[in-house]
N, C-alpha and C. Protein backbone atom coordinates (compact mmCIF):
# COMPACT_ATOMS: atom_id res chain seq x y z
N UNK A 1 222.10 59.97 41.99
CA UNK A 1 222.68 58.65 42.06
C UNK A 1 223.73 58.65 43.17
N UNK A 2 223.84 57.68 44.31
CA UNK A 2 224.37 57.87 45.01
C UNK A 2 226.18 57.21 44.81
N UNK A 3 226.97 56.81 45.75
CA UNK A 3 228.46 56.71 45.16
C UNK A 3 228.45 55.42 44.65
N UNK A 4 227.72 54.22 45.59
CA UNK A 4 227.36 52.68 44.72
C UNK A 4 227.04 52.99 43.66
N UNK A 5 225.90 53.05 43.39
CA UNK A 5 225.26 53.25 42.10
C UNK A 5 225.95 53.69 40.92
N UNK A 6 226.80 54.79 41.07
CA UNK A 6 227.36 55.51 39.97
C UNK A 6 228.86 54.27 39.89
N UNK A 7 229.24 53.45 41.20
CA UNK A 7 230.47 52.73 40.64
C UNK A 7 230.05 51.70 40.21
N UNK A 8 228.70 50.80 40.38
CA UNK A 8 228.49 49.83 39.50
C UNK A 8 227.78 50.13 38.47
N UNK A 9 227.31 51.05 37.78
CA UNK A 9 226.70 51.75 37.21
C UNK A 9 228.01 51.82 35.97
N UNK A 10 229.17 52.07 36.08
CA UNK A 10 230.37 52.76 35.16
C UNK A 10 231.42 51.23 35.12
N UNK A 11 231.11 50.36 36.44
CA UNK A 11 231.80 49.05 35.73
C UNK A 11 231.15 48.55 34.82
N UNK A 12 229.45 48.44 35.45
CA UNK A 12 228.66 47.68 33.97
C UNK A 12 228.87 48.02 32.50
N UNK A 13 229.35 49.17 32.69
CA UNK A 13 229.27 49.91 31.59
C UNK A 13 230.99 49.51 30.53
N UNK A 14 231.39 48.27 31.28
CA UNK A 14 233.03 48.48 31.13
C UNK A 14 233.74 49.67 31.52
N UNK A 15 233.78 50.42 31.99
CA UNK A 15 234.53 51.44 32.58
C UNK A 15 235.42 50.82 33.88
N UNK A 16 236.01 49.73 33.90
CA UNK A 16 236.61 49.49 35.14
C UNK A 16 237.54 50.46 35.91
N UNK A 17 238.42 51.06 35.33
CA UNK A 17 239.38 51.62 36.02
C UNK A 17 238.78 52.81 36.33
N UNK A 18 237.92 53.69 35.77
CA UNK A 18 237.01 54.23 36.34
C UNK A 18 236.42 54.24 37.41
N UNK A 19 235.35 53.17 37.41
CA UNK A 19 234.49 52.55 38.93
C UNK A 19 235.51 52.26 40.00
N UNK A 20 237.10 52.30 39.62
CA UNK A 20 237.68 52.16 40.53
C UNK A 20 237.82 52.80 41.04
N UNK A 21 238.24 53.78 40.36
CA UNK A 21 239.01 54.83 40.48
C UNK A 21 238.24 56.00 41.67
N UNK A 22 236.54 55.90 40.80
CA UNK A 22 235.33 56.36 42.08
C UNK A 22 235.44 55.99 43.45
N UNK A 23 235.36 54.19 43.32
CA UNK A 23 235.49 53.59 44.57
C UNK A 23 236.41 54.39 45.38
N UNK A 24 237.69 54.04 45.41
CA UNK A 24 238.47 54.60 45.70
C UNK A 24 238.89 55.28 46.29
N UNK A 25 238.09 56.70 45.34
CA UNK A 25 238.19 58.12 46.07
C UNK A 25 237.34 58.13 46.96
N UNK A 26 236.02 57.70 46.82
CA UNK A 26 235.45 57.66 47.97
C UNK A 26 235.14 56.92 49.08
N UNK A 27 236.44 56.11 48.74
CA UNK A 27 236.06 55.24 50.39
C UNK A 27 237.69 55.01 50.55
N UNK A 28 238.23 55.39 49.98
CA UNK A 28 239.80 55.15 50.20
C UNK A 28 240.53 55.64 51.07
N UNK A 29 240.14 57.08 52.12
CA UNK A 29 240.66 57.56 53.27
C UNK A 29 240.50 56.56 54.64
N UNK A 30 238.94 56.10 54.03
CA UNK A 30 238.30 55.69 55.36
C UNK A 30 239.14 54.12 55.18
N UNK A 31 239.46 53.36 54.02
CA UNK A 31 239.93 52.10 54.31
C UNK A 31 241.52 52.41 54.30
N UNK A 32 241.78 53.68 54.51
CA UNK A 32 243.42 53.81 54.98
C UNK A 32 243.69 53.78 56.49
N UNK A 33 242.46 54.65 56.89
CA UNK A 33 242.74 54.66 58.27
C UNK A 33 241.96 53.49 59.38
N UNK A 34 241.43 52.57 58.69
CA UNK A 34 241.08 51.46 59.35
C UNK A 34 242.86 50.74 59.01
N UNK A 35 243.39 50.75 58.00
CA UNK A 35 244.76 49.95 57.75
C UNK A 35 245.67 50.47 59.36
N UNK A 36 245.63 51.49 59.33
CA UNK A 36 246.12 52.60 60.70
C UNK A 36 245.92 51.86 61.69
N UNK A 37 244.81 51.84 61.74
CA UNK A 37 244.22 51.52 63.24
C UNK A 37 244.97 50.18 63.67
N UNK A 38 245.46 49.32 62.86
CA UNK A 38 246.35 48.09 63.11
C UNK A 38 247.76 48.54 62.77
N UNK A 39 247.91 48.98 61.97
CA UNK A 39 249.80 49.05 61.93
C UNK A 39 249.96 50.44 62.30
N UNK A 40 251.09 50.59 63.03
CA UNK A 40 251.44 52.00 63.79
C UNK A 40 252.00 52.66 62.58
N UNK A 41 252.74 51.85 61.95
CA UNK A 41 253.86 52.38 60.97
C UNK A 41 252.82 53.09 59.69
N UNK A 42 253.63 54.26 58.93
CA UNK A 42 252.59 54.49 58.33
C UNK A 42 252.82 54.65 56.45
N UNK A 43 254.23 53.97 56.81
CA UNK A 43 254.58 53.22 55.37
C UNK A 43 253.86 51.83 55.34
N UNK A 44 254.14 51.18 56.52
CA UNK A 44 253.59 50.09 55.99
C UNK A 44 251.92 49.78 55.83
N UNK A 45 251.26 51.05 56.61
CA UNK A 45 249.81 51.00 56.21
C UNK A 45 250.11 51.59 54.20
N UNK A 46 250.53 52.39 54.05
CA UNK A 46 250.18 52.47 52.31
C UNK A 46 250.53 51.47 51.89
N UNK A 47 251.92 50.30 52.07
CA UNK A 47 252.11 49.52 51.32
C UNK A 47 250.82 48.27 51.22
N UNK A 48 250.51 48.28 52.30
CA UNK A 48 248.90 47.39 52.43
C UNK A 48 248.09 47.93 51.46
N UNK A 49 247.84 49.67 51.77
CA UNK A 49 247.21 49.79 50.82
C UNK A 49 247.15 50.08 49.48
N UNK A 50 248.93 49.51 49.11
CA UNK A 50 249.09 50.13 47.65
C UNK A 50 248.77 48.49 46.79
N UNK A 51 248.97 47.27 47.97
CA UNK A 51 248.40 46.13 47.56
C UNK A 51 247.06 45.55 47.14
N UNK A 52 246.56 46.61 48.15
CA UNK A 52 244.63 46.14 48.18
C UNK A 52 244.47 47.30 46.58
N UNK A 53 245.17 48.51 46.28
CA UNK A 53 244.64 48.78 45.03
C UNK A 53 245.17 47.76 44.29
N UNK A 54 246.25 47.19 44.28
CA UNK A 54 246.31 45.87 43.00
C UNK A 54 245.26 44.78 42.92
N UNK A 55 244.99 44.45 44.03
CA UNK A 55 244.01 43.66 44.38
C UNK A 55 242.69 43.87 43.88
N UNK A 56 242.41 45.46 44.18
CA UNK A 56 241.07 45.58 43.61
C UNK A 56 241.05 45.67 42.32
N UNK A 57 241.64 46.91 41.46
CA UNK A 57 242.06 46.92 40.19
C UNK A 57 241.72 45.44 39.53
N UNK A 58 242.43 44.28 39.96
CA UNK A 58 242.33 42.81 39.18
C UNK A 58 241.14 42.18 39.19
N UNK A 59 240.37 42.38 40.81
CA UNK A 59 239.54 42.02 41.16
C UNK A 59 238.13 42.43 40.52
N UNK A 60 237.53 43.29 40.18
CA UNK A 60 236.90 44.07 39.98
C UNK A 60 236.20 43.41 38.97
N UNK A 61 236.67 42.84 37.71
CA UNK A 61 235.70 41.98 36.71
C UNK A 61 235.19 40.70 37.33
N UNK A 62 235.81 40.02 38.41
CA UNK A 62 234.62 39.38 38.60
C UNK A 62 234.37 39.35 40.23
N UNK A 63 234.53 40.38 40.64
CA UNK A 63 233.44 41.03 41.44
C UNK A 63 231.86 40.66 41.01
N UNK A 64 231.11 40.12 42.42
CA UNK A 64 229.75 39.58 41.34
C UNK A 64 228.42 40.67 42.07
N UNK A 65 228.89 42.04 42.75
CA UNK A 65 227.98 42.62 43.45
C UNK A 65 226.92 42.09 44.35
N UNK A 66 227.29 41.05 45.16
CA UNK A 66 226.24 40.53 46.08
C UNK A 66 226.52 41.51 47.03
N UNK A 67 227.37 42.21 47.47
CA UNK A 67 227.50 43.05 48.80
C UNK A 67 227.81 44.83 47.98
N UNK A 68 227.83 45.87 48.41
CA UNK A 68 228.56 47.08 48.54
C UNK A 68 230.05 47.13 48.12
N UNK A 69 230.23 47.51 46.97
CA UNK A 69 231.46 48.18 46.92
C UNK A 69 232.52 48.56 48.22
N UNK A 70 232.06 49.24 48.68
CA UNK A 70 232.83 49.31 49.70
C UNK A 70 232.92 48.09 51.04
N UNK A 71 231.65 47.34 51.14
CA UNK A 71 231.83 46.27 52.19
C UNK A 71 233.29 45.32 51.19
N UNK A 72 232.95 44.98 50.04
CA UNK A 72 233.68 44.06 49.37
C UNK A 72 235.52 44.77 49.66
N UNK A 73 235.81 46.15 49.16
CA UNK A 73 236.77 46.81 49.67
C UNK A 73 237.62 46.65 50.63
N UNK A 74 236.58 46.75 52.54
CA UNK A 74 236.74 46.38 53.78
C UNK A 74 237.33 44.39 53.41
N UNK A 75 236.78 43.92 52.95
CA UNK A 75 236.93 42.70 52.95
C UNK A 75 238.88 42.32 52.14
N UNK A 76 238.62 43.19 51.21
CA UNK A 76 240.55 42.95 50.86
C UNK A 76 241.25 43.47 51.64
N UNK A 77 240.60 44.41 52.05
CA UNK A 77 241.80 44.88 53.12
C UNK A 77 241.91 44.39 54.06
N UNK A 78 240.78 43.28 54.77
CA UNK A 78 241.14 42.90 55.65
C UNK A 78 242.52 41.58 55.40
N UNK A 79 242.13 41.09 54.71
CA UNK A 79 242.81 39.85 53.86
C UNK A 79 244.38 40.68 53.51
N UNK A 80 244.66 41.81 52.89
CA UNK A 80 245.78 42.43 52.39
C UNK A 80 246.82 42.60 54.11
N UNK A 81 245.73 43.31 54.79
CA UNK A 81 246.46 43.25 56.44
C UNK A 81 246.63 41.84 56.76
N UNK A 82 246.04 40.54 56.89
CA UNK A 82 246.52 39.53 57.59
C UNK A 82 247.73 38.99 56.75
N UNK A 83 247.51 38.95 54.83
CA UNK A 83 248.68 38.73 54.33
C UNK A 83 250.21 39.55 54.79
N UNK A 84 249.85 40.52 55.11
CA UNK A 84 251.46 41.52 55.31
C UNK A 84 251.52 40.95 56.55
N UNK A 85 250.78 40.83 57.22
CA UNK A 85 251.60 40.63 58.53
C UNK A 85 252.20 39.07 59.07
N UNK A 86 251.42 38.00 57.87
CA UNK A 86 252.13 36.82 57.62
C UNK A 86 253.55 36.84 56.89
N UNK A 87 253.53 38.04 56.22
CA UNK A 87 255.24 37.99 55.59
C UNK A 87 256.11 39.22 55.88
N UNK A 88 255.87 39.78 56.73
CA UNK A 88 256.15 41.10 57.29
C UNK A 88 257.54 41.18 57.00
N UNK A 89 257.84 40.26 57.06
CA UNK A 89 259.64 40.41 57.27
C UNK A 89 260.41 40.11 55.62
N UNK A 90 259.08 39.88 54.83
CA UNK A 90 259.34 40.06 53.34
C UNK A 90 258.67 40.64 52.20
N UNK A 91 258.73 41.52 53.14
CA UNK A 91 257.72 43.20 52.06
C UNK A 91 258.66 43.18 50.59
N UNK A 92 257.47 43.51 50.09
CA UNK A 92 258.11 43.51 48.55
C UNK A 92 257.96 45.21 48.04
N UNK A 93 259.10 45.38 47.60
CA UNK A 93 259.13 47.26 47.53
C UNK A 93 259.04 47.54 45.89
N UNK A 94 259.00 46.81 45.06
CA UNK A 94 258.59 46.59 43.91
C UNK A 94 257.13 46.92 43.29
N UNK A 95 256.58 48.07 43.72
CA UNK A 95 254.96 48.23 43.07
C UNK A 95 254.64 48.94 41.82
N UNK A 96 254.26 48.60 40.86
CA UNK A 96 253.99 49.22 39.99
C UNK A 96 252.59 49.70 39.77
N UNK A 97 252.67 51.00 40.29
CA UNK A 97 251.32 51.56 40.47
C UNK A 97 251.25 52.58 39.33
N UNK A 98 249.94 52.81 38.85
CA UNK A 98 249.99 53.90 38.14
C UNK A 98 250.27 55.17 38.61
N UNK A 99 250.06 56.08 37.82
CA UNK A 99 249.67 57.59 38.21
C UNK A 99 248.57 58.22 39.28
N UNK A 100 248.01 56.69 38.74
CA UNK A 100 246.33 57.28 39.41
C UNK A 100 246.31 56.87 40.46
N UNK A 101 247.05 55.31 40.80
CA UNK A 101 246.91 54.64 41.93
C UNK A 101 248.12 55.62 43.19
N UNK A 102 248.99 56.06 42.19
CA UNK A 102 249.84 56.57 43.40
C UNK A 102 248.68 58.18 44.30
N UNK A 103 248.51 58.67 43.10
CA UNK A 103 247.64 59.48 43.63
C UNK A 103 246.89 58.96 44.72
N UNK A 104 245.62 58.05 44.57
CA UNK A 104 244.69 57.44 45.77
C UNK A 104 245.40 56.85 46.72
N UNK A 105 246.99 56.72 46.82
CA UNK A 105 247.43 55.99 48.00
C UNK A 105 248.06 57.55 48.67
N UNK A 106 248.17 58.75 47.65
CA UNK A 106 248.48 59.96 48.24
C UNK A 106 247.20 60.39 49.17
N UNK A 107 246.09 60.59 48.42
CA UNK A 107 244.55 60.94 48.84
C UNK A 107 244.71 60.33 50.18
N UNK A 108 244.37 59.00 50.19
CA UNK A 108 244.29 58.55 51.33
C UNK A 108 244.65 58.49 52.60
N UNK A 109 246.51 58.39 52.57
CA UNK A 109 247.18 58.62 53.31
C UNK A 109 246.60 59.83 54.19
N UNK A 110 246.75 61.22 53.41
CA UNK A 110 246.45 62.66 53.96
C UNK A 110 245.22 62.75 54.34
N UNK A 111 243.90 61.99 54.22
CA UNK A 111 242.69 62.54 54.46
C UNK A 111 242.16 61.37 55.86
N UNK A 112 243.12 61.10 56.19
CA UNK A 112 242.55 60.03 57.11
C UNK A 112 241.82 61.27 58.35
N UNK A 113 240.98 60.81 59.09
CA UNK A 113 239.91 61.27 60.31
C UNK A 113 240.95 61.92 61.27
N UNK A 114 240.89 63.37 61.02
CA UNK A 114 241.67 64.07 62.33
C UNK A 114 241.51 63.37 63.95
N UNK A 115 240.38 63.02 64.21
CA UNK A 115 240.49 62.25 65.69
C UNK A 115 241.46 61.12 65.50
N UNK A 116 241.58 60.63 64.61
CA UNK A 116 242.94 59.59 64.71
C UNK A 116 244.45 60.10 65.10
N UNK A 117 244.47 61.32 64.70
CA UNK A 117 245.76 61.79 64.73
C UNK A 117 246.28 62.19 66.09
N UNK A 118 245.52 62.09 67.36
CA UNK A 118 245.51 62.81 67.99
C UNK A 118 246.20 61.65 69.74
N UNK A 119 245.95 62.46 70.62
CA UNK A 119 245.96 61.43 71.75
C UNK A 119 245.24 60.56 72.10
N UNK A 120 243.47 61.33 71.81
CA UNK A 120 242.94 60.15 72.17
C UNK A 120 243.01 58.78 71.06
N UNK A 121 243.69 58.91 70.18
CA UNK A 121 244.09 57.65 69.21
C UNK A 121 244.82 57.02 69.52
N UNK A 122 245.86 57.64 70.39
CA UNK A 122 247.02 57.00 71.00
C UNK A 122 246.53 55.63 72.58
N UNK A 123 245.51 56.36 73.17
CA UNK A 123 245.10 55.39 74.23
C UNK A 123 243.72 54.67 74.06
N UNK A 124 243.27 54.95 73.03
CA UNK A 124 242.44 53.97 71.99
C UNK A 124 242.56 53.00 71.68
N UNK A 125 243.89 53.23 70.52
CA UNK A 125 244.55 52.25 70.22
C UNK A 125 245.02 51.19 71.30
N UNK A 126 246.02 51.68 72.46
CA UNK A 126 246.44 50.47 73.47
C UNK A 126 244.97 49.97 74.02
N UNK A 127 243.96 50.34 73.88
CA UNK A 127 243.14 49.79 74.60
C UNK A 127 242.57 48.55 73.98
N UNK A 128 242.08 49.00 72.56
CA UNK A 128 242.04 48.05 71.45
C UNK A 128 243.23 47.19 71.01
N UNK A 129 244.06 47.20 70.88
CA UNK A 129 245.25 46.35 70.91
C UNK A 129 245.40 45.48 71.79
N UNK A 130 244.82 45.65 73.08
CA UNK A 130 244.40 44.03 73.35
C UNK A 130 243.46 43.42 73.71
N UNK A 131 242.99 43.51 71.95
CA UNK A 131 241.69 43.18 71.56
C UNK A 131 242.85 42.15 70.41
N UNK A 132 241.55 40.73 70.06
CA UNK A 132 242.25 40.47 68.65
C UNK A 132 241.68 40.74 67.72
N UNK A 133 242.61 40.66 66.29
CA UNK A 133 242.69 41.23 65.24
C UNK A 133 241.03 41.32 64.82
N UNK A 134 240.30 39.82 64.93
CA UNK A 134 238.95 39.81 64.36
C UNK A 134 237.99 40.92 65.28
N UNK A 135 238.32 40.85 66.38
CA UNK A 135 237.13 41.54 67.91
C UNK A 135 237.59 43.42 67.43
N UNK A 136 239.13 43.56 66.91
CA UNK A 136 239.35 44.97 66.39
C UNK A 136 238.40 45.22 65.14
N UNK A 137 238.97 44.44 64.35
CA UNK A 137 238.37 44.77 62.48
C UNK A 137 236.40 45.07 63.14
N UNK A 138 235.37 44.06 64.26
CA UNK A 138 234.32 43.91 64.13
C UNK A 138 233.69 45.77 64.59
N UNK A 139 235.43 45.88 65.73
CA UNK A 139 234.70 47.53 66.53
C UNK A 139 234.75 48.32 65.46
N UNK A 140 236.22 48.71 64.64
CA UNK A 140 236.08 49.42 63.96
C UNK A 140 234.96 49.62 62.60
N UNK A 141 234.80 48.47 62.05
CA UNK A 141 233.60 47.93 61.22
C UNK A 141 232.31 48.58 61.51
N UNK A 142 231.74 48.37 62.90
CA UNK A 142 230.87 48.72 63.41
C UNK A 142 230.75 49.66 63.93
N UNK A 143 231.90 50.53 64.66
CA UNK A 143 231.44 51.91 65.04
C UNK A 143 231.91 52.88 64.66
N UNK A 144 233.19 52.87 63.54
CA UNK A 144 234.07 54.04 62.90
C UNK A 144 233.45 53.79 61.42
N UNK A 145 232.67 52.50 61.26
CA UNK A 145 232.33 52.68 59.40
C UNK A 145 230.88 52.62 59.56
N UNK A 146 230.07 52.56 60.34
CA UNK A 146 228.81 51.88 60.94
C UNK A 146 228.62 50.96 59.91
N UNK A 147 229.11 49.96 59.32
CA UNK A 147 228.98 48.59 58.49
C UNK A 147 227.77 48.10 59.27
N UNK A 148 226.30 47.23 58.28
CA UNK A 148 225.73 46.78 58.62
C UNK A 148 226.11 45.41 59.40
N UNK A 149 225.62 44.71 60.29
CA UNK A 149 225.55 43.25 60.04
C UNK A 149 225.96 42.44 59.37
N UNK A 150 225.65 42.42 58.50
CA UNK A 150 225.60 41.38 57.54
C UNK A 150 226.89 41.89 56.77
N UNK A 151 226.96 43.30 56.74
CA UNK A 151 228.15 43.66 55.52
C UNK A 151 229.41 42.89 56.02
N UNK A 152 229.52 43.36 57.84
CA UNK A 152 230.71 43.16 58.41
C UNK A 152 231.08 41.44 58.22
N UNK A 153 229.59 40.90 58.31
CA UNK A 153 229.37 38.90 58.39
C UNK A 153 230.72 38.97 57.03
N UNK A 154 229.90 39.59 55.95
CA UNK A 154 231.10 39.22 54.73
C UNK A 154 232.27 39.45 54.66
N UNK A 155 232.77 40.67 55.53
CA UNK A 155 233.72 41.12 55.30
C UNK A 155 234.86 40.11 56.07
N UNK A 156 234.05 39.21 57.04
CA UNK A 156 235.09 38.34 57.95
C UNK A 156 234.80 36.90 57.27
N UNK A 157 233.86 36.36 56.53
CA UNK A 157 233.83 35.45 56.09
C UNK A 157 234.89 35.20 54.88
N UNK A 158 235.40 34.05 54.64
CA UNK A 158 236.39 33.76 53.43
C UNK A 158 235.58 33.14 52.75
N UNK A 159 234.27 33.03 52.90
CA UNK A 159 234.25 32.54 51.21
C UNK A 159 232.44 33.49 51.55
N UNK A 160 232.40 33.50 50.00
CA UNK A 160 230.72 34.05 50.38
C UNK A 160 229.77 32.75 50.65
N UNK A 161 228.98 33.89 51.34
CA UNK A 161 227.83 32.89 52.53
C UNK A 161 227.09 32.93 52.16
N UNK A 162 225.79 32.02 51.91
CA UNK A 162 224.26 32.09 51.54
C UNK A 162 223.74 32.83 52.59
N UNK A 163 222.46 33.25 51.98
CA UNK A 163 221.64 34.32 52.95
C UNK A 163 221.48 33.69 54.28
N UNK A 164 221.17 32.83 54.06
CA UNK A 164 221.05 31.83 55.46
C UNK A 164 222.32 31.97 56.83
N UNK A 165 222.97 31.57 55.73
CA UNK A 165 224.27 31.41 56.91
C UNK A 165 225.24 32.95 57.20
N UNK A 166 224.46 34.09 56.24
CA UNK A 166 225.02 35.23 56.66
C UNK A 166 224.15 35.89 57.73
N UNK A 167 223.12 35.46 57.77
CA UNK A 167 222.40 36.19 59.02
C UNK A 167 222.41 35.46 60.12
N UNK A 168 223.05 34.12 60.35
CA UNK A 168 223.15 33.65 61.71
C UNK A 168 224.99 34.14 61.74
N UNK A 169 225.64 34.14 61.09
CA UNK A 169 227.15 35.14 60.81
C UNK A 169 226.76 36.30 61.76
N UNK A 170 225.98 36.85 60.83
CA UNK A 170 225.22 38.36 61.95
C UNK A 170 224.92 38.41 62.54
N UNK A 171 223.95 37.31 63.36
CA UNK A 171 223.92 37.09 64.64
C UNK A 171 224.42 37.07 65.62
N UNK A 172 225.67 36.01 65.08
CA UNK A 172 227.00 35.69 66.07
C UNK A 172 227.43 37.21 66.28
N UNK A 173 227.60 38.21 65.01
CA UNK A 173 228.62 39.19 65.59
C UNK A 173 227.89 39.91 66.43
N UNK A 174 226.79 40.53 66.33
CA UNK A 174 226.15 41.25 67.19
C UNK A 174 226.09 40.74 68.98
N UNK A 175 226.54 39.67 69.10
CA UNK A 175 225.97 39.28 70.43
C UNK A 175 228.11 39.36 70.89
N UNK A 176 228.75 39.31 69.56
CA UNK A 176 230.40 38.78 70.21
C UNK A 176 230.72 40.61 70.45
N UNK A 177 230.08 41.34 69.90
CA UNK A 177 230.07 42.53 69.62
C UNK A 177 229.74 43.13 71.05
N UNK A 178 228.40 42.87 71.92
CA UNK A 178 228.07 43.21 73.18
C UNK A 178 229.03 42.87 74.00
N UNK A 179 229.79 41.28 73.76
CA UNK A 179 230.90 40.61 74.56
C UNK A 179 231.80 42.17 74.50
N UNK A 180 232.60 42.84 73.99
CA UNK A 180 233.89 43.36 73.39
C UNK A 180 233.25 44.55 73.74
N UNK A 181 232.31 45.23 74.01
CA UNK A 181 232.09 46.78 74.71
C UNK A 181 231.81 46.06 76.09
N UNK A 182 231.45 45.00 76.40
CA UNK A 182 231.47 45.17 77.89
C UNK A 182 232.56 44.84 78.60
N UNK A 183 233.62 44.18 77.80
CA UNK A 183 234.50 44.26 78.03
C UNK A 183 235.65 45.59 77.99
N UNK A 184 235.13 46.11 76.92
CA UNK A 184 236.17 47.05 77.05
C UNK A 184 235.79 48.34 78.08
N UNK A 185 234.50 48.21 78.93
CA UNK A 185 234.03 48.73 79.82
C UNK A 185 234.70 48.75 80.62
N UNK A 186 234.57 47.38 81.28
CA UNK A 186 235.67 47.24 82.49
C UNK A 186 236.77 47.40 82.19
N UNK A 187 237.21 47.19 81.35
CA UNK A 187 239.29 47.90 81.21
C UNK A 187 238.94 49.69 81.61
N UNK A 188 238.14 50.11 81.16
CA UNK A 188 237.91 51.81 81.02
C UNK A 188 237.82 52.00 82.48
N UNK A 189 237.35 51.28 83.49
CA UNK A 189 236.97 51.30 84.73
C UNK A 189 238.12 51.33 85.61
C-alpha cells in the first residue's frame, strides 16, 4: 500500500490524527522547504508551517479526497504563505501544538533537501524571486515536487474546479510554465 492509500485508508477508518500524522511525516520536509523557498527567515517558514498543521489537523474531516493528500497539503500551504504575508507584521506567537505536531514541525524543519542549503540555493533563489509568487509556487510545484497538471491546477485554484475547467486550468499552466523557463533562460544568459 502505498503512502496515499495507507492515509486515506486510516482517516476512513476514523483514525484522523493518525492519517495526519502519516501525511505529515511523509510529505512534511518537502512542504517545509517549498515554505523556504519563499521566506528567507526560517522561523517564520515553521510558523507557516506550524499553521498549515492547524489547518490540516481541522481540515481533514471534511477533506472530500478529489485530489492527493499531499496535492490538497501543497494547496494550504500555499494559502497559509499568502495569509502570513498579508499580516506579517501581526504574527501570532500563541500556538498550541501538540507533542506530535511540535515534533513534525521539528522533522521538517531538519530534513529539508541538502541542495537547498547550499549556494546554489542562494542564486536560485534571487533568480526566482523575480518571479511572482504564483510563476514561483507553479516552478517549484512542477520541478522540485514534479506535481501533475492538474494537481498543481488545484493547488492554485480557490475553490475546487470541475473536471472540465481543471484541465483547461492545466492547460493554461503548462503553456504559462514554457513562458517562465524561457524566461528564466534569458536572465541565465
Amino acid at each position: 500500500m502505498n503512502v496515499e492509500q495507507e492515509i486515506k485508508t486510516t482517516a476512513e477508518a476514523g483514525r484522523l490524527n493518525d492519517a495526519c500524522t502519516l501525511g505529515l511525516r511523509a510529505y512534511g520536509p518537502e512542504v517545509m522547504s517549498y515554505l523556504h523557498a519563499f521566506l528567507d527567515d526560517g522561523d517564520a517558514a515553521s510558523e507557516v508551517f506550524s499553521e498549515l498543521l492547524l489547518k490540516v489537523w481541522a481540515g481533514l474531516p471534511q477533506f472530500r479526497w478529489q485530489c492527493s493528500f499531499r496535492t490538497w497539503l501543497y494547496a494550504i500551504a500555499r494559502r497559509a504563505l499568502i495569509d502570513h504575508t498579508r499580516v506579517r507584521s501581526k504574527r501570532r506567537r500563541d500556538r498550541n501544538l501538540s507533542s506530535v505536531q511540535d515534533q513534525l514541525v521539528v522533522q521538517a524543519r531538519t530534513a529539508s533537501l541538502p541542495y537547498l542549503k547550499t549556494d546554489a540555493r542562494r542564486r536560485f533563489r534571487e533568480l526566482r524571486e523575480q518571479l511572482d509568487s504564483e510563476d514561483q509556487t507553479i516552478l517549484i510545484l512542477r520541478v522540485d515536487r514534479n506535481l501533475s497538471w492538474q494537481e498543481i491546477a488545484r493547488v492554485l485554484a480557490d475553490d475546487d474546479l470541475p473536471d472540465d475547467e481543471l484541465q483547461r486550468a492545466a492547460a493554461a499552466l503548462r503553456k504559462r510554465f514554457q513562458r517562465v523557463k524561457e524566461d528564466l533562460r534569458k536572465r541565465m544568459e
